[in-house]
N, C-alpha and C. Protein backbone atom coordinates (compact mmCIF):
# COMPACT_ATOMS: atom_id res chain seq x y z
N UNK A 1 64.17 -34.44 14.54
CA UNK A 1 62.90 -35.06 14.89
C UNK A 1 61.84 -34.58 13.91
N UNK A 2 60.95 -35.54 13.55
CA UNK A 2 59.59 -35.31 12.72
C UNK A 2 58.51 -34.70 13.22
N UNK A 3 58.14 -33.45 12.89
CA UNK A 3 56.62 -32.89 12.82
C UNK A 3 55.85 -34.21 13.36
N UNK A 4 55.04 -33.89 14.59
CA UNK A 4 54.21 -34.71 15.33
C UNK A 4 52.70 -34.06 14.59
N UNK A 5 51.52 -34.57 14.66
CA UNK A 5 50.38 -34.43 14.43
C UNK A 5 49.27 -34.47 15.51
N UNK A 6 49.02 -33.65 16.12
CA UNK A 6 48.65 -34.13 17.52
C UNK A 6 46.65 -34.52 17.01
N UNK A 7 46.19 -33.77 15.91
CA UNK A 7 45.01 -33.95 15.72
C UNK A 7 45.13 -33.32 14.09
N UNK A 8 43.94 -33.59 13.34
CA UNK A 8 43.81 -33.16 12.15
C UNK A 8 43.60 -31.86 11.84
N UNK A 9 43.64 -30.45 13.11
CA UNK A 9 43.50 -29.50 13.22
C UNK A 9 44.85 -28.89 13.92
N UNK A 10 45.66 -29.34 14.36
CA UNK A 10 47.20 -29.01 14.76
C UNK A 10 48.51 -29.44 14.30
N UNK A 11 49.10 -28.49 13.63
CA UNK A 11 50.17 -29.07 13.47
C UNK A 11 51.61 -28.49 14.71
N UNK A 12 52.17 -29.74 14.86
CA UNK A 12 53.30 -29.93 16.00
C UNK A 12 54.79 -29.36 15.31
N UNK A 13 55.40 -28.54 15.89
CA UNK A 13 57.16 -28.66 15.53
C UNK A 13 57.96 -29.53 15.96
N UNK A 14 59.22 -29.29 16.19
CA UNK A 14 59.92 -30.11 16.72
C UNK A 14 60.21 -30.67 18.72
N UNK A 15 59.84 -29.13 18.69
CA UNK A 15 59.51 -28.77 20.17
C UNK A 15 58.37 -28.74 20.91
N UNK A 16 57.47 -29.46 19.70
CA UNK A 16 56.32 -30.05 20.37
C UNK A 16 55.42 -28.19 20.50
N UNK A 17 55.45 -26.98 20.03
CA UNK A 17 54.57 -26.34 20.16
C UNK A 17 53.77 -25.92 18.70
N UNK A 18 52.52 -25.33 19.00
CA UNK A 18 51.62 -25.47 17.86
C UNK A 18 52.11 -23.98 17.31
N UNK A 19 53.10 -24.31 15.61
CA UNK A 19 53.11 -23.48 14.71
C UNK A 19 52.15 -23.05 14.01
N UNK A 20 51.07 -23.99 14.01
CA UNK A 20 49.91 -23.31 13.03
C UNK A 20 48.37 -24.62 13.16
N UNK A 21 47.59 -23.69 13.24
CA UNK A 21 46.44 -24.60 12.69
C UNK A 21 46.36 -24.29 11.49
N UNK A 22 46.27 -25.81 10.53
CA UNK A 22 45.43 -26.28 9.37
C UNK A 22 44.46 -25.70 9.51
N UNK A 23 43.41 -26.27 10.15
CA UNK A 23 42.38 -25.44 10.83
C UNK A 23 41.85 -23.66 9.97
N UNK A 24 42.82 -23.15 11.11
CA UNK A 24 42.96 -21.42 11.03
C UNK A 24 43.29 -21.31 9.64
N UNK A 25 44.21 -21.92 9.15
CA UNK A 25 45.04 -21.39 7.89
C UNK A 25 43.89 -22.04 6.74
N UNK A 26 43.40 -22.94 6.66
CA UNK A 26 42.31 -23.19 5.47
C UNK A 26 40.87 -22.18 5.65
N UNK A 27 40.79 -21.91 6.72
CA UNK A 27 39.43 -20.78 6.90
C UNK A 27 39.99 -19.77 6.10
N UNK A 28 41.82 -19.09 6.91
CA UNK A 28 41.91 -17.88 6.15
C UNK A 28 42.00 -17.70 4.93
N UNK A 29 42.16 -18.78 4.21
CA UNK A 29 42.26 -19.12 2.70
C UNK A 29 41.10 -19.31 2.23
N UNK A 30 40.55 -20.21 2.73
CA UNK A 30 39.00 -19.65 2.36
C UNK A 30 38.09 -18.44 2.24
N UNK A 31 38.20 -17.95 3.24
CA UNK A 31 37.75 -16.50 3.11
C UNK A 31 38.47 -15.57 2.65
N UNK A 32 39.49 -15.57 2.25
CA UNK A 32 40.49 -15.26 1.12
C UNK A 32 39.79 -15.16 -0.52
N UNK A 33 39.85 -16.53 -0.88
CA UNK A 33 39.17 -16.89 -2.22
C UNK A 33 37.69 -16.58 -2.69
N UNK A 34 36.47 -16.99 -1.09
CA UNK A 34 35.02 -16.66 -1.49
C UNK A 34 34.65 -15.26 -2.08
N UNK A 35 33.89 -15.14 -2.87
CA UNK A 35 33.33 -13.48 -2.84
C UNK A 35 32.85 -13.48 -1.85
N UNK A 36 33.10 -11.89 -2.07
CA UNK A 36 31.61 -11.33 -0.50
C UNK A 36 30.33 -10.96 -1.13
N UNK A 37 30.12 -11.16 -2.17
CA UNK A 37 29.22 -10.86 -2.91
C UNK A 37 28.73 -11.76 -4.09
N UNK A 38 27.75 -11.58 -4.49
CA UNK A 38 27.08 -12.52 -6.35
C UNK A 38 28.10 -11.79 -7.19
N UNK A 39 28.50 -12.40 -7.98
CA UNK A 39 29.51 -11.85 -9.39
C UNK A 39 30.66 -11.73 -9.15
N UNK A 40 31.16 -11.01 -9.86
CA UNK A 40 32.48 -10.77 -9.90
C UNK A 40 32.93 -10.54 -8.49
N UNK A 41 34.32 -10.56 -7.95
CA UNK A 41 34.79 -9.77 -6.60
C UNK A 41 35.39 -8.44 -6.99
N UNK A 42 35.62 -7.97 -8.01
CA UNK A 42 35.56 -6.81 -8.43
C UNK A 42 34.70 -5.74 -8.89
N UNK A 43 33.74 -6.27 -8.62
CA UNK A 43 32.56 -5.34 -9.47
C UNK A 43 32.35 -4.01 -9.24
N UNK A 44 32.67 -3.48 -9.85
CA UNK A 44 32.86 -1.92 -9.24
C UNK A 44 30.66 -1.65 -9.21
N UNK A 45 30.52 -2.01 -9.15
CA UNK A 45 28.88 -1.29 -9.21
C UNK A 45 27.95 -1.99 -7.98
N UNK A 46 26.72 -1.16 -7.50
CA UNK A 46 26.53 -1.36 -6.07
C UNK A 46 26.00 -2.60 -6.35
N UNK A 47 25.42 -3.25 -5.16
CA UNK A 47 24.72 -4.31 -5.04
C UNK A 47 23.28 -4.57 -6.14
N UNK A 48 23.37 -5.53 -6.59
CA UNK A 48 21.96 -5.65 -7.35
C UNK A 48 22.28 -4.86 -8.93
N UNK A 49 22.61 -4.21 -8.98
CA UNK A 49 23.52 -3.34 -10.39
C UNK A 49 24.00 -4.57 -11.45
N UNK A 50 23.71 -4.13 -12.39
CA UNK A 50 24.40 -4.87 -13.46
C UNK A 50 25.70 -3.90 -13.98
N UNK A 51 26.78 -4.90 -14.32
CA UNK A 51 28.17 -3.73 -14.84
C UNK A 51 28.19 -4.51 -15.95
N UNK A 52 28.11 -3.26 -16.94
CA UNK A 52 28.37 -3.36 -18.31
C UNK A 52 29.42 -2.22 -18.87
N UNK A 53 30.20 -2.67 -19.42
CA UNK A 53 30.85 -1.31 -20.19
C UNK A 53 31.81 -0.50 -18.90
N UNK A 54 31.40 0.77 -18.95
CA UNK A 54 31.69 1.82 -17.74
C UNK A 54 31.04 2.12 -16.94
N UNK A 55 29.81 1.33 -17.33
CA UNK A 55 29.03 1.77 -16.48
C UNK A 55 27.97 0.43 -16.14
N UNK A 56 27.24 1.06 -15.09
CA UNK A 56 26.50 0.10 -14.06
C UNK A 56 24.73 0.73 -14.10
N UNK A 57 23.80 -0.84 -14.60
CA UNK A 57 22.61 -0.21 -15.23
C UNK A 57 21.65 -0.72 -13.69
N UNK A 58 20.66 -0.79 -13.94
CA UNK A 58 19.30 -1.40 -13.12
C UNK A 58 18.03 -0.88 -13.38
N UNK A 59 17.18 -1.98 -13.11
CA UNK A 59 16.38 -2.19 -14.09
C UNK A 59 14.92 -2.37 -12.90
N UNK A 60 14.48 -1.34 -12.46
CA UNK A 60 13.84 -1.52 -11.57
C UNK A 60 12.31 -1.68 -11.40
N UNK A 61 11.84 -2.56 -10.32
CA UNK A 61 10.57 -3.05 -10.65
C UNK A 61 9.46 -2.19 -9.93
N UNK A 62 9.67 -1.17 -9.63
CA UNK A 62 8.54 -0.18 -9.01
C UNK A 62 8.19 0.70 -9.95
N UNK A 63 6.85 1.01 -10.41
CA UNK A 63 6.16 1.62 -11.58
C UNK A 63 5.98 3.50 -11.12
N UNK A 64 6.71 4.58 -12.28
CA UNK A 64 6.56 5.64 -11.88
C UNK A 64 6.41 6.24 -13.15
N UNK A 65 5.81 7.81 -13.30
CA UNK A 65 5.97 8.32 -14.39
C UNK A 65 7.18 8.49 -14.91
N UNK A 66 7.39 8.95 -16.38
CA UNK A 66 8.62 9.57 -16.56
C UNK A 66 9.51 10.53 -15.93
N UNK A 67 8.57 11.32 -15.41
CA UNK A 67 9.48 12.26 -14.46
C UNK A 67 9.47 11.32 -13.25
N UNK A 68 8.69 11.10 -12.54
CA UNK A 68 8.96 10.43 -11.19
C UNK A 68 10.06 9.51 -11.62
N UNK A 69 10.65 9.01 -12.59
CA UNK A 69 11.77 7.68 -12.87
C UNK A 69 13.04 8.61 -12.88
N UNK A 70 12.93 9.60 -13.40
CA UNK A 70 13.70 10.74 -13.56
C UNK A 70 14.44 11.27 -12.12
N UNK A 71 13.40 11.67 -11.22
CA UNK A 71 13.92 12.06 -9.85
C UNK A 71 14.36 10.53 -9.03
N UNK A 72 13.49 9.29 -9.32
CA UNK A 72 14.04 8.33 -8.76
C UNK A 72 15.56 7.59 -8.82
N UNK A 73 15.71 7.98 -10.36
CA UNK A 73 17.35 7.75 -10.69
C UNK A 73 18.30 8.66 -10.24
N UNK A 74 17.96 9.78 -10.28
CA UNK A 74 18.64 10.54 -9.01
C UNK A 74 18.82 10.54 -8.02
N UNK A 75 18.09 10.14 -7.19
CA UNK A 75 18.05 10.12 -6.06
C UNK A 75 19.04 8.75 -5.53
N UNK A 76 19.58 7.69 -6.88
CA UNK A 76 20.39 6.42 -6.78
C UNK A 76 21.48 7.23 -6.89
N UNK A 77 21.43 8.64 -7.49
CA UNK A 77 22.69 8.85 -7.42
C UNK A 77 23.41 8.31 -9.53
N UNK A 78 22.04 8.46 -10.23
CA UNK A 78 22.35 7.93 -11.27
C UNK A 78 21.37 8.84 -12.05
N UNK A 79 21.53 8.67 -13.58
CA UNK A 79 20.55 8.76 -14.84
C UNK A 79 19.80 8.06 -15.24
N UNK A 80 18.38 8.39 -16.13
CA UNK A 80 18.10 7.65 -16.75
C UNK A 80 18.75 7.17 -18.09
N UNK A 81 18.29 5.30 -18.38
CA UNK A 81 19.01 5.06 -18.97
C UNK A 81 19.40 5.41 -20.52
N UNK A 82 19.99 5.40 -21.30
CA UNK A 82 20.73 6.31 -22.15
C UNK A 82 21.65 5.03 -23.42
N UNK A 83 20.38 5.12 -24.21
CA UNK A 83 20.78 4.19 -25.30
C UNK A 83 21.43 4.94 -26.66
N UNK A 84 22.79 5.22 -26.40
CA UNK A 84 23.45 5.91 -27.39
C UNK A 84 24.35 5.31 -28.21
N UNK A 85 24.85 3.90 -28.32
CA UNK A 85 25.86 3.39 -28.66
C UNK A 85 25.19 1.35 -29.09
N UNK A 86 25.59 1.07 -30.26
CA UNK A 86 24.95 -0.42 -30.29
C UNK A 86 25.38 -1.19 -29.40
N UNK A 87 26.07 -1.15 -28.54
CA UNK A 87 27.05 -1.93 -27.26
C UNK A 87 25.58 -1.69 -26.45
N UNK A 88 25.70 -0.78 -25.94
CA UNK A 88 24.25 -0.36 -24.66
C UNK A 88 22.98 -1.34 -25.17
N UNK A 89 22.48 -1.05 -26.73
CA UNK A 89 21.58 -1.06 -26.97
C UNK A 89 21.53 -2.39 -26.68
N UNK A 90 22.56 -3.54 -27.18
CA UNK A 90 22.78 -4.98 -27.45
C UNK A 90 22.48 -5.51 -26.11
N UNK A 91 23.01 -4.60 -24.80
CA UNK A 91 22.98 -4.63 -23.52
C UNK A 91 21.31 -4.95 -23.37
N UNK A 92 21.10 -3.38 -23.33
CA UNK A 92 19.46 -2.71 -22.54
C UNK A 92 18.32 -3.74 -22.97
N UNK A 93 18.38 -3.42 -24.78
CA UNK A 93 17.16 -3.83 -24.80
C UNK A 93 16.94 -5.67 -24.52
N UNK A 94 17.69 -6.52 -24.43
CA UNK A 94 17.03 -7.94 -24.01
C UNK A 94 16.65 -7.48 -22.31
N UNK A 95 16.86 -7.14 -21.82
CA UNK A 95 16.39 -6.60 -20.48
C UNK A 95 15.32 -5.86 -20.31
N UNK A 96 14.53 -5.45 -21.29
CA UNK A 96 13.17 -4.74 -21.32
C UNK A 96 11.78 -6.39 -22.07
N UNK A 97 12.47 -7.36 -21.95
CA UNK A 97 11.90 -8.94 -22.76
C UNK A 97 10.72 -8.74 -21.07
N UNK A 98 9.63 -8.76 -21.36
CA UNK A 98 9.04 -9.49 -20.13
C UNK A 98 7.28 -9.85 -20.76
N UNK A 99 7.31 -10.90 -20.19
CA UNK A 99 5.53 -11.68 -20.42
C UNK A 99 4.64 -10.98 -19.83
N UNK A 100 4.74 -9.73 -19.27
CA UNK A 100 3.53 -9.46 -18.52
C UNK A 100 3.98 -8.02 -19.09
N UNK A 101 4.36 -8.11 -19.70
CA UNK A 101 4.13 -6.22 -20.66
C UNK A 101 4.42 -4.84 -20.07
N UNK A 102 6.07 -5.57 -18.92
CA UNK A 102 6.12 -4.44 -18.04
C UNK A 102 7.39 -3.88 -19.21
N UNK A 103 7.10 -2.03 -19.33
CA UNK A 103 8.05 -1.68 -19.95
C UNK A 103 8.91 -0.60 -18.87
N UNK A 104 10.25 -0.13 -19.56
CA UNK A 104 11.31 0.72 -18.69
C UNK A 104 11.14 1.80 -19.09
N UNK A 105 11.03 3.10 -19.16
CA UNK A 105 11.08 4.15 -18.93
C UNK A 105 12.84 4.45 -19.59
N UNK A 106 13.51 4.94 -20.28
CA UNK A 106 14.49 5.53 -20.76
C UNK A 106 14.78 7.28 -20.61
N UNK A 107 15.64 7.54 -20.70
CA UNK A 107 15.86 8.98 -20.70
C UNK A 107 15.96 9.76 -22.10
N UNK A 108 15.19 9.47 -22.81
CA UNK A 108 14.66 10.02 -23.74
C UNK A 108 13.50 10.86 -23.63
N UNK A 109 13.18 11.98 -24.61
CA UNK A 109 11.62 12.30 -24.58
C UNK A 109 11.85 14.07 -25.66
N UNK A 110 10.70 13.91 -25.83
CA UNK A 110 10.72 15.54 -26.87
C UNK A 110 9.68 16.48 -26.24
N UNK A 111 9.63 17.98 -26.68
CA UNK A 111 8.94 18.55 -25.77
C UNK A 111 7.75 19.21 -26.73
N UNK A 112 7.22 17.96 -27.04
CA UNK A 112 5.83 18.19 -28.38
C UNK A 112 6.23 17.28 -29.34
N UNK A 113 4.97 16.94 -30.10
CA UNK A 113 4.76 16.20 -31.15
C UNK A 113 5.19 17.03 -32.65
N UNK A 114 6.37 16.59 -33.11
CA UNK A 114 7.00 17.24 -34.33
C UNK A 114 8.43 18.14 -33.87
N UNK A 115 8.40 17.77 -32.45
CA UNK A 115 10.01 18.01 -31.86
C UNK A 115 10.82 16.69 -32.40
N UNK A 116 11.63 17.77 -31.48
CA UNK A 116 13.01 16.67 -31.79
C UNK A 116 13.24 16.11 -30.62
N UNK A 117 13.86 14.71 -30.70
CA UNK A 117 13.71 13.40 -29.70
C UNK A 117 15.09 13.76 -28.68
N UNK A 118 15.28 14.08 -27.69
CA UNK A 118 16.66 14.54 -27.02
C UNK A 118 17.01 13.62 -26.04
N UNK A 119 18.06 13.29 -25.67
CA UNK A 119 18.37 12.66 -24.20
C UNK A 119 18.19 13.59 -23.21
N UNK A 120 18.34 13.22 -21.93
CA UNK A 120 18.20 14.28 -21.29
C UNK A 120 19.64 14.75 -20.59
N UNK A 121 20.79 14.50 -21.31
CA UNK A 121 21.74 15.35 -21.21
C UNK A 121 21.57 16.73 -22.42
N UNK A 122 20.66 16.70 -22.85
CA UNK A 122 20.60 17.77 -24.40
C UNK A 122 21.06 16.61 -25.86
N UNK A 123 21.56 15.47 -25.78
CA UNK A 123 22.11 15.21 -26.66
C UNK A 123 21.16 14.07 -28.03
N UNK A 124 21.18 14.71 -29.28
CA UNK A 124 20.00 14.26 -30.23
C UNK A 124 19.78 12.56 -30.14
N UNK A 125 18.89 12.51 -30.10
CA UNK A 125 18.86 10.81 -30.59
C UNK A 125 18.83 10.37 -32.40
N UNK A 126 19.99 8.91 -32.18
CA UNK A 126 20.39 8.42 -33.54
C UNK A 126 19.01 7.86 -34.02
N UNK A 127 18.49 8.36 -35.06
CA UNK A 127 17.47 7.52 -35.81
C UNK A 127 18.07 6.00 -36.23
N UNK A 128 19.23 6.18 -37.01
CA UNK A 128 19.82 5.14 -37.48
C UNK A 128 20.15 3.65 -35.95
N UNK A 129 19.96 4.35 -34.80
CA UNK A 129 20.25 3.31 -33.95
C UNK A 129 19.25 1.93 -33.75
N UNK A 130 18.15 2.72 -33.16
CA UNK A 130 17.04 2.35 -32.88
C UNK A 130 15.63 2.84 -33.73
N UNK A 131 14.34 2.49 -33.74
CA UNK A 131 13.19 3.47 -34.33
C UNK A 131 12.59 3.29 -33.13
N UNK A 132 11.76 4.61 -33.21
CA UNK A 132 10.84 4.64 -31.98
C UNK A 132 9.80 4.47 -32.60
N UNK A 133 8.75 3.30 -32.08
CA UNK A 133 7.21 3.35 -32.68
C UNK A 133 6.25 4.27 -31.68
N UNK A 134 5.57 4.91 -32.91
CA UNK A 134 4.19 6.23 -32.55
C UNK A 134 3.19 5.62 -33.10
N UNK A 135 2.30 5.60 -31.77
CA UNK A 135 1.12 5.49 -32.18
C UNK A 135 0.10 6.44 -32.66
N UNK A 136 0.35 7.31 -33.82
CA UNK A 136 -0.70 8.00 -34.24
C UNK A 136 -1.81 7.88 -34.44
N UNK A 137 -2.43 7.05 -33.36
CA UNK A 137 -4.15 6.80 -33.80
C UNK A 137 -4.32 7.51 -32.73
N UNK A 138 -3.97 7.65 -31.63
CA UNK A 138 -3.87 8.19 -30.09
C UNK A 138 -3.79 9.41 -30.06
N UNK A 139 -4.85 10.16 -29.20
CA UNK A 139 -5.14 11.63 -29.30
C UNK A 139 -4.39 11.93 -27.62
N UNK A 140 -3.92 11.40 -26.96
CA UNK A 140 -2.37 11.75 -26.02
C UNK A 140 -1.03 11.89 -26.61
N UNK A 141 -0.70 13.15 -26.06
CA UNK A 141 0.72 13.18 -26.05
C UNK A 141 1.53 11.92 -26.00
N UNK A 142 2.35 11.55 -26.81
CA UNK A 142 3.38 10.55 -26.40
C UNK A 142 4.79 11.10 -26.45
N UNK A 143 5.26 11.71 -25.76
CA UNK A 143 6.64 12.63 -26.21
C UNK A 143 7.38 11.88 -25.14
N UNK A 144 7.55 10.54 -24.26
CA UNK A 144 8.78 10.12 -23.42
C UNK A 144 8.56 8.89 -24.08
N UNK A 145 9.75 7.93 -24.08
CA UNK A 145 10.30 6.64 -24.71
C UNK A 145 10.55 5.32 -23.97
N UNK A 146 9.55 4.69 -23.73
CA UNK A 146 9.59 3.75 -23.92
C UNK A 146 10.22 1.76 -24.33
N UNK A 147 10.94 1.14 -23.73
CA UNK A 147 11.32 0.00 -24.27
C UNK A 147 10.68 -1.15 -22.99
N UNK A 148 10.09 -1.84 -24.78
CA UNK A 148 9.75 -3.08 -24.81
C UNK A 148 9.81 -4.12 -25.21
N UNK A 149 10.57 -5.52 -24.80
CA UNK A 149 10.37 -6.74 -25.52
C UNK A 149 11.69 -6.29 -26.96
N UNK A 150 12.40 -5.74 -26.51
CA UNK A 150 13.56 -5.09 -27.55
C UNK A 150 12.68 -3.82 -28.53
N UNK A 151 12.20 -3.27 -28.10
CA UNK A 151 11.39 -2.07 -29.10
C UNK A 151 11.40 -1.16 -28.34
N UNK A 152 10.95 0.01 -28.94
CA UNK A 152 11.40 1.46 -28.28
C UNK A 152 9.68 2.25 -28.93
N UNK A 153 8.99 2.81 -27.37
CA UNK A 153 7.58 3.00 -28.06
C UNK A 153 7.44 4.43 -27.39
N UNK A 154 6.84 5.50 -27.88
CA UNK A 154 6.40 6.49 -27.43
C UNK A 154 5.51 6.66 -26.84
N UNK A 155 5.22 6.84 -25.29
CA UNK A 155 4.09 7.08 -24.59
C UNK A 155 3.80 8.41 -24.52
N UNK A 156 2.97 8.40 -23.37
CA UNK A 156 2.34 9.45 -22.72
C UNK A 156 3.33 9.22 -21.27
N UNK A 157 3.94 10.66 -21.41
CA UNK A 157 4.85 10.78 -19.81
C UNK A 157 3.90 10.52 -18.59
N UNK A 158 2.76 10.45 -18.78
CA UNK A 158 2.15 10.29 -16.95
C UNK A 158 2.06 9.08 -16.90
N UNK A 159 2.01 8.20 -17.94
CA UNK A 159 1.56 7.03 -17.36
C UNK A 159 2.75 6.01 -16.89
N UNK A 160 2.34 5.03 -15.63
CA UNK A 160 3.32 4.39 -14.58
C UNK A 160 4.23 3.17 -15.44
N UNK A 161 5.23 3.36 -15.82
CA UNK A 161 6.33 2.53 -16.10
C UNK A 161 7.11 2.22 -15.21
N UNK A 162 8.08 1.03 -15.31
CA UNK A 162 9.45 0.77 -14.55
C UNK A 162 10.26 1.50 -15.12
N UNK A 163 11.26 1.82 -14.00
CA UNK A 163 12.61 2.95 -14.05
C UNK A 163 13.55 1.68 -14.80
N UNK A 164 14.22 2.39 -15.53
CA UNK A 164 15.85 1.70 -15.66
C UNK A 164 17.12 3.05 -15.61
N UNK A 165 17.99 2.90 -14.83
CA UNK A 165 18.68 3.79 -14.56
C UNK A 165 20.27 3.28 -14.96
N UNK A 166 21.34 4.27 -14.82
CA UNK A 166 22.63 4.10 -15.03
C UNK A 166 23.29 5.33 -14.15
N UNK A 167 24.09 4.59 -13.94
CA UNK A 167 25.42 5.61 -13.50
C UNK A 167 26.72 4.96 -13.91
N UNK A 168 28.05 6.00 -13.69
CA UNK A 168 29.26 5.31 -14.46
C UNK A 168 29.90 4.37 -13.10
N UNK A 169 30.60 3.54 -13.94
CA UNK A 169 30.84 2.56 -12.80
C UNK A 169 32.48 2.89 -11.70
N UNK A 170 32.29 2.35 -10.67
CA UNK A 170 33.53 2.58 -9.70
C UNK A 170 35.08 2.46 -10.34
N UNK A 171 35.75 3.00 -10.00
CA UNK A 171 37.10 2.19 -10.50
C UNK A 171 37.55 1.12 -9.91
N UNK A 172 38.23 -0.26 -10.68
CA UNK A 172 38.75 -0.97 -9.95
C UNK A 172 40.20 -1.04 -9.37
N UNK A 173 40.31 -1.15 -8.29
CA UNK A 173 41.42 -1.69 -7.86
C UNK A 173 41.84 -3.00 -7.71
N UNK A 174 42.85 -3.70 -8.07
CA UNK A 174 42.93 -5.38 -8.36
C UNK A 174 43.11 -5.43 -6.93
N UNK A 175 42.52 -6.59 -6.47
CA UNK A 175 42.90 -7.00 -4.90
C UNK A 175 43.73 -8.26 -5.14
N UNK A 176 44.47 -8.48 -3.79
CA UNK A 176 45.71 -9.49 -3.85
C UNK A 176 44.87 -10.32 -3.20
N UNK A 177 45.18 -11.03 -3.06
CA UNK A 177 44.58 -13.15 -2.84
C UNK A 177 45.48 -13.34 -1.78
N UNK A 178 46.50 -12.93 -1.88
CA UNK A 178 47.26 -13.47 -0.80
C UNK A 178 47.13 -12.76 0.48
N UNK A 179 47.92 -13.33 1.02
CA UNK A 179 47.72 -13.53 2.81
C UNK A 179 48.85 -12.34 3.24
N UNK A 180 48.95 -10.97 3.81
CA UNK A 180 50.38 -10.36 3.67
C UNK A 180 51.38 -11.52 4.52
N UNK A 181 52.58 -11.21 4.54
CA UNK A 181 54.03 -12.39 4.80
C UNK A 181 53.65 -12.39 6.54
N UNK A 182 53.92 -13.33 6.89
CA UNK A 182 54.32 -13.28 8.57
C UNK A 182 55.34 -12.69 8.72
N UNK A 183 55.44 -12.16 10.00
CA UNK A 183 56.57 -11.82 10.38
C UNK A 183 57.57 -12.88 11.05
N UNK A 184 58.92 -12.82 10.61
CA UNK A 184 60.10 -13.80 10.93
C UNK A 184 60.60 -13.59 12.14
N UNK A 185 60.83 -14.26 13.23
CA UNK A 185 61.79 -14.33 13.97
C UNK A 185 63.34 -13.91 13.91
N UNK A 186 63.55 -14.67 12.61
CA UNK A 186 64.55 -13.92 12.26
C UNK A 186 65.70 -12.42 12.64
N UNK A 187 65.09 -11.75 12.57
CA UNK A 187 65.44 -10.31 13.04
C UNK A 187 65.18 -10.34 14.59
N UNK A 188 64.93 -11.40 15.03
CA UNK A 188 64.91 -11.04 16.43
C UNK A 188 66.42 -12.07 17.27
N UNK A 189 67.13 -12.36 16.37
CA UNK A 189 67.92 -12.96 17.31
C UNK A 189 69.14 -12.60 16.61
């Protein structure tokens, strides 16, 4: 005997009982396939995070000093951000582009004028990467760094910038798509 159809949401066996909803089984496949999230379904980095590389940046729109951006990226559980490599840089700086002249705050900075420019892991900054523009007409300190509009500018650490932060990103684990097997009857008779 032929599979009966009792509605477009049941399918019939032979014995007339319901093996499966269409129904049930296209939801679970559906929610199978959707992300649970914007981007990737793998994204190892939190919500709102951009993943680049190994790591996971953000680019945040609340204005703090250099140090206050400093304790604020910590407190994500991250660094400030850390332009050491032309990959990052190719990254970071179109993300500092904005019409209203808001700049990011980096984890750069020197401790006096005629120091040397450090990350704040200790580690030197490449001249050859980037240039930092100084405004030497300016009788303030500018010893923390600055990016803007793709440029890299030396301020004065008190004054209120946006944070951009990083931390390294999650590991992935590949997730399966599929549905695990039903269990068979089989073994039961």
């Amino acid at each position: 005997m032929q599979a009966k159809y009792s509605s477009t949401r049941d399918m019939l066996d032979e014995d007339g009982d319901t093996t499966m909803s269409l129904y049930s089984r296209a939801s679970t496949i559906t929610r199978q396939l959707e992300p649970r999230h914007a981007g990737h379904r793998c994204n190892p980095c939190p919500e709102k995070w951009k993943w680049h590389g190994d790591k996971c940046y953000q680019f945040y729109k609340e204005s703090k000093s250099w140090q206050g951006c400093e304790y604020f990226c910590t407190g994500e559980n991250a660094t400030m951000l850390k332009i050491n490599t032309q990959e990052v840089l190719e990254f970071a700086m179109p993300q500092s582009y904005s019409e209203f002249f808001y700049s990011y705050w980096i984890g750069l900075s020197r401790n006096g004028s005629g120091k040397d420019w450090l990350w704040m892991d200790g580690a030197p900054y490449s001249f050859e990467l980037f240039e930092i523009i100084i405004d030497v007409s300016s009788l303030r300190s500018r010893d923390c760094v600055t990016i803007l509009n793709g440029k890299a500018f030396s301020k004065d650490c008190r004054e209120l910038r946006r944070c951009a932060c990083q931390r390294m990103a999650a590991r992935v684990e590949p997730e399966s798509l599929h549905s695990p097997p039903e269990p068979t009857d089989e073994g039961d008779r």
